[in-house]
Protein backbone atom coordinates (compact mmCIF):
# COMPACT_ATOMS: atom_id res chain seq x y z
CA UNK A 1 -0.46 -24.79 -48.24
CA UNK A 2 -1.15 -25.63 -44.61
CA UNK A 3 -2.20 -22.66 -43.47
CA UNK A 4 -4.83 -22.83 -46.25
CA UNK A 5 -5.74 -26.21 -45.11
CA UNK A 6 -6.08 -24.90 -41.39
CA UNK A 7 -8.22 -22.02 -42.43
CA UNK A 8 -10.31 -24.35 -44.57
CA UNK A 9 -10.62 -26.53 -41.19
CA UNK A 10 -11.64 -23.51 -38.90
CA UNK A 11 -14.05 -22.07 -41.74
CA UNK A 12 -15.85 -25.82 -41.48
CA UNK A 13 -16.17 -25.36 -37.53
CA UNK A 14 -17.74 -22.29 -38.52
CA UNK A 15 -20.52 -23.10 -41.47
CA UNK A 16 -21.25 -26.45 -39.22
CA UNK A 17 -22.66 -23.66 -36.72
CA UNK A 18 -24.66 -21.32 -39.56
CA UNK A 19 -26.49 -23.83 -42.03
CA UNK A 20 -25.93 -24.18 -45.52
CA UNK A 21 -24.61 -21.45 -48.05
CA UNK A 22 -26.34 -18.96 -49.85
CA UNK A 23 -26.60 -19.78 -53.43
CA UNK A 24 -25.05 -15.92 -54.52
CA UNK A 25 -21.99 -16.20 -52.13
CA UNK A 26 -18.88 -17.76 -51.84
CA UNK A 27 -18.49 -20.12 -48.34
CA UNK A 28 -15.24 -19.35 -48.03
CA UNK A 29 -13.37 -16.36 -49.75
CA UNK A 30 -9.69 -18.11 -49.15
CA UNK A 31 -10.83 -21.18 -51.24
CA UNK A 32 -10.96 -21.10 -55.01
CA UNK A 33 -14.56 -22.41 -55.92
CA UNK A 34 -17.78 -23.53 -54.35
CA UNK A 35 -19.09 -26.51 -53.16
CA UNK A 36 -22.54 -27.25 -51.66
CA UNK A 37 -23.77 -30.81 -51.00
CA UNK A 38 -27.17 -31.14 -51.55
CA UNK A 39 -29.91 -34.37 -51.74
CA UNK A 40 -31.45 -36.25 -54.60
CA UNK A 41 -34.94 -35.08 -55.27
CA UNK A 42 -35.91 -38.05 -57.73
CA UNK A 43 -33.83 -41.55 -57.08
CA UNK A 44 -30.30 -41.10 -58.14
CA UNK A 45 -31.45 -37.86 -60.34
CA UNK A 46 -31.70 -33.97 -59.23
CA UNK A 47 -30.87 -31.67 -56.88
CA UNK A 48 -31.59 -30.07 -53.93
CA UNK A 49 -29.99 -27.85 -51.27
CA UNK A 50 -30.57 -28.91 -47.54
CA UNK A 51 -30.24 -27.55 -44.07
CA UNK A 52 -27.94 -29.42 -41.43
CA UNK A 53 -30.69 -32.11 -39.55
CA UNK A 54 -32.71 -33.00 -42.71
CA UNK A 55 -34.25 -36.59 -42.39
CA UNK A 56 -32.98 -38.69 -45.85
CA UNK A 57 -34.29 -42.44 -46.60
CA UNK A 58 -31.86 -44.72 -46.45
CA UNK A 59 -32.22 -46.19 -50.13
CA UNK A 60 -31.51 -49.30 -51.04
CA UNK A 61 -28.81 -51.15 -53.42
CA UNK A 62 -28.65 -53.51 -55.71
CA UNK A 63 -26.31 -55.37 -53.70
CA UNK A 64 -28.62 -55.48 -50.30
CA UNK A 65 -26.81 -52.61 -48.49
CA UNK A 66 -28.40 -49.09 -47.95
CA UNK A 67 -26.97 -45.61 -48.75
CA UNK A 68 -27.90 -41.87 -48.97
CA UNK A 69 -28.05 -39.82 -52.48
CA UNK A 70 -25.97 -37.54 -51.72
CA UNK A 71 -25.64 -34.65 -54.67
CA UNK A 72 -22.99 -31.75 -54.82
CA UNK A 73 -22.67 -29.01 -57.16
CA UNK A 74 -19.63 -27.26 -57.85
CA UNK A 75 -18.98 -23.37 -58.76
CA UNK A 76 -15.66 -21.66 -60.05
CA UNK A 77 -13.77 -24.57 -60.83
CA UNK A 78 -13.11 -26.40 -64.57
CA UNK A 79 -11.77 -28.97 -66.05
CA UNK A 80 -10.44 -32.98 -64.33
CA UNK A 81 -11.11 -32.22 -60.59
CA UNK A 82 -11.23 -34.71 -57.86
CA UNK A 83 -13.40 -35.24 -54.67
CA UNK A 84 -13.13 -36.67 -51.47
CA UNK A 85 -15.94 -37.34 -48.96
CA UNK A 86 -16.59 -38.92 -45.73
CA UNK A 87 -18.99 -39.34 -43.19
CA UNK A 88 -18.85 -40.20 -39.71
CA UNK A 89 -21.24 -40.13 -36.93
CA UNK A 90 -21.82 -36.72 -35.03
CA UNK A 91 -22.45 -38.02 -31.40
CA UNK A 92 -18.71 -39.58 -31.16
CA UNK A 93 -17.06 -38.79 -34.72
CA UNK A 94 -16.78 -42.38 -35.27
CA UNK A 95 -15.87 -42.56 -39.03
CA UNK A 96 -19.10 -44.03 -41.24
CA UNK A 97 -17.83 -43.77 -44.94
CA UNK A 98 -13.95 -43.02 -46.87
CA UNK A 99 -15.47 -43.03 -50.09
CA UNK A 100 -12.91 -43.94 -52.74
CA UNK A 101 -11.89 -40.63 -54.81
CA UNK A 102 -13.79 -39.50 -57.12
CA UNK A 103 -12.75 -38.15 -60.81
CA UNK A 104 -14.66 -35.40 -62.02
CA UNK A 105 -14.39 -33.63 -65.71
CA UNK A 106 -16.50 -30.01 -64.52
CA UNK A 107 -17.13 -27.97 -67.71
CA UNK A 108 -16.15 -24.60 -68.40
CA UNK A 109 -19.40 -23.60 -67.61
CA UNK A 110 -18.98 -23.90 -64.01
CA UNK A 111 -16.71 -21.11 -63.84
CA UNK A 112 -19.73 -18.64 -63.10
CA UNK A 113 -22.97 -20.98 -62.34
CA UNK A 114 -23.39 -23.99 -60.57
CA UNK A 115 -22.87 -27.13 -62.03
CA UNK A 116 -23.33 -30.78 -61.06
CA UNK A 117 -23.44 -34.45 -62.68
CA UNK A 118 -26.30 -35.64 -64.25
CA UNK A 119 -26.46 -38.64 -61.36
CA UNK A 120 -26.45 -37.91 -57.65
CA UNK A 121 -23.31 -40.09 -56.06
CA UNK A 122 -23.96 -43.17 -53.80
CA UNK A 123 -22.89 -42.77 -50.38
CA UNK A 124 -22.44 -46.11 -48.58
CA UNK A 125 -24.16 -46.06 -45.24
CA UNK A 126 -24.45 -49.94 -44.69
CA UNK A 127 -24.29 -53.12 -43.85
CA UNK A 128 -22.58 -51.27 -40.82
CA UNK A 129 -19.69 -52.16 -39.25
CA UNK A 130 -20.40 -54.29 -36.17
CA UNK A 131 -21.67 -52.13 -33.60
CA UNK A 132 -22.59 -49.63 -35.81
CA UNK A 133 -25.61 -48.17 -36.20
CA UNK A 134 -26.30 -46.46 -39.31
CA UNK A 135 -29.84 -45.23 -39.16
CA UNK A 136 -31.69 -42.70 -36.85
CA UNK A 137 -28.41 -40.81 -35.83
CA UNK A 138 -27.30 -37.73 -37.24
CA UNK A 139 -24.39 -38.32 -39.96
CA UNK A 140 -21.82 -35.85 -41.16
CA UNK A 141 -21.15 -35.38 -44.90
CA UNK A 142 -17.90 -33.83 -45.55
CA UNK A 143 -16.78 -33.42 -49.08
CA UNK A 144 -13.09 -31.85 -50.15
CA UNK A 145 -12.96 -30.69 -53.62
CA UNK A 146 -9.28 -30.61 -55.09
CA UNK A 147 -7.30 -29.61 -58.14
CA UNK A 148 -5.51 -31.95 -60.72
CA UNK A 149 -2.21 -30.36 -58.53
CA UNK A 150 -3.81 -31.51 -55.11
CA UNK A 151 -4.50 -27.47 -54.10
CA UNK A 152 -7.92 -27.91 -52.24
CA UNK A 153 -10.56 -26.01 -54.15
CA UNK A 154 -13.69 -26.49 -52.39
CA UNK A 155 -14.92 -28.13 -49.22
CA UNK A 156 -18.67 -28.41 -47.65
CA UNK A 157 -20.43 -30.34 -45.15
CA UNK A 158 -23.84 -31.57 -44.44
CA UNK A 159 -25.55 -33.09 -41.41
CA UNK A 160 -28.67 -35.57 -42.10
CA UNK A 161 -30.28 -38.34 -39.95
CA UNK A 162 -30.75 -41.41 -42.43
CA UNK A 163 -33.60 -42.82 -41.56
CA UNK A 164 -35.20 -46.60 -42.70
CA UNK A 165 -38.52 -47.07 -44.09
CA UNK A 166 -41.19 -47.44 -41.51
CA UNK A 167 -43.22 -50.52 -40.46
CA UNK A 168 -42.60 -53.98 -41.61
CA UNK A 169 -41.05 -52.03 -45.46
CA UNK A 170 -38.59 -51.28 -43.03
CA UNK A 171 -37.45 -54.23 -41.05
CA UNK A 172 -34.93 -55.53 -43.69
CA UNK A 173 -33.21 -51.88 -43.86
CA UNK A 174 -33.01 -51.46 -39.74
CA UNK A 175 -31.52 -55.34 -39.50
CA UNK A 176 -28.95 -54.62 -42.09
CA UNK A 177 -28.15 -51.48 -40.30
CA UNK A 178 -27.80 -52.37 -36.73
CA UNK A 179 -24.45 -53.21 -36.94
């Protein structure tokens, strides 16, 4: 199991460096199934895939903090799955977001096309911690995808620069997200 871990590690370093996958190939034969993070198109609804440096709006909650839509699919994997993601900053690796785990029933049908929930998934960006800026820097998605028996499945990652509204539509977003 570690050595898959550690080739799952190196195969990141790797797809950091060459974009995001192709939608007919696997990103990384050792693993099991696919995983591609993509963007909401539509609010919390749709999908779509996105290269490494896409601008994303920081969107806002209900709650006054801002996050990013963030929407994976999944591909050669069934059944009660579970998902892990993070985020931290790419200029020092300072860690942004441990998301709490996520519980996923995938359908059968995902064992040969993609599939993904109806509802893109939240990803907290801020209030920031203090001295922690959370807009206009580029973030790191990382997202593990894992069994019921904790074998790692799938893993992806995605660089985007969340951004805040421009002009004075803006001003609440950047002071909440100063840090």
């Amino acid at each position: 199991m570690p050595v898959r871990i550690a080739l799952a590690i190196a195969s990141l370093s790797l797809l950091a460096c060459a974009g995001g996958p192709d939608e007919n190939e696997k990103i990384d034969p050792d693993l099991i199934a696919d995983l591609e993070i993509g963007l909401s198109t539509s609010g919390s609804e749709g999908f779509a895939s996105a290269e490494d440096g896409t601008d994303v709006q920081l969107a806002s909650g209900a709650q006054g903090g801002f996050h990013v839509w963030t929407a994976p699919r999944f591909r050669g994997a069934a059944g009660t799955l579970y998902l892990d993601r993070r985020a931290r900053r790419v200029s020092d690796g300072t860690l942004m977001l441990r998301a709490s785990r996520l519980v996923i029933d995938v359908p059968v049908d995902a064992m040969g096309d993609w599939w993904r929930g109806r509802e893109a998934i939240p990803s907290f960006m801020c209030p920031a911690p203090v001295g922690l800026q959370a807009y206009d820097s580029e973030v790191e998605f990382a997202f593990d995808l894992f069994s019921e028996d904790e074998e790692l499945l799938a893993t992806d990652s995605l660089i985007v620069v969340p951004r805040c509204e421009s002009g004075e539509a803006g001003k609440f977003c950047r002071d909440v997200c100063s840090g």
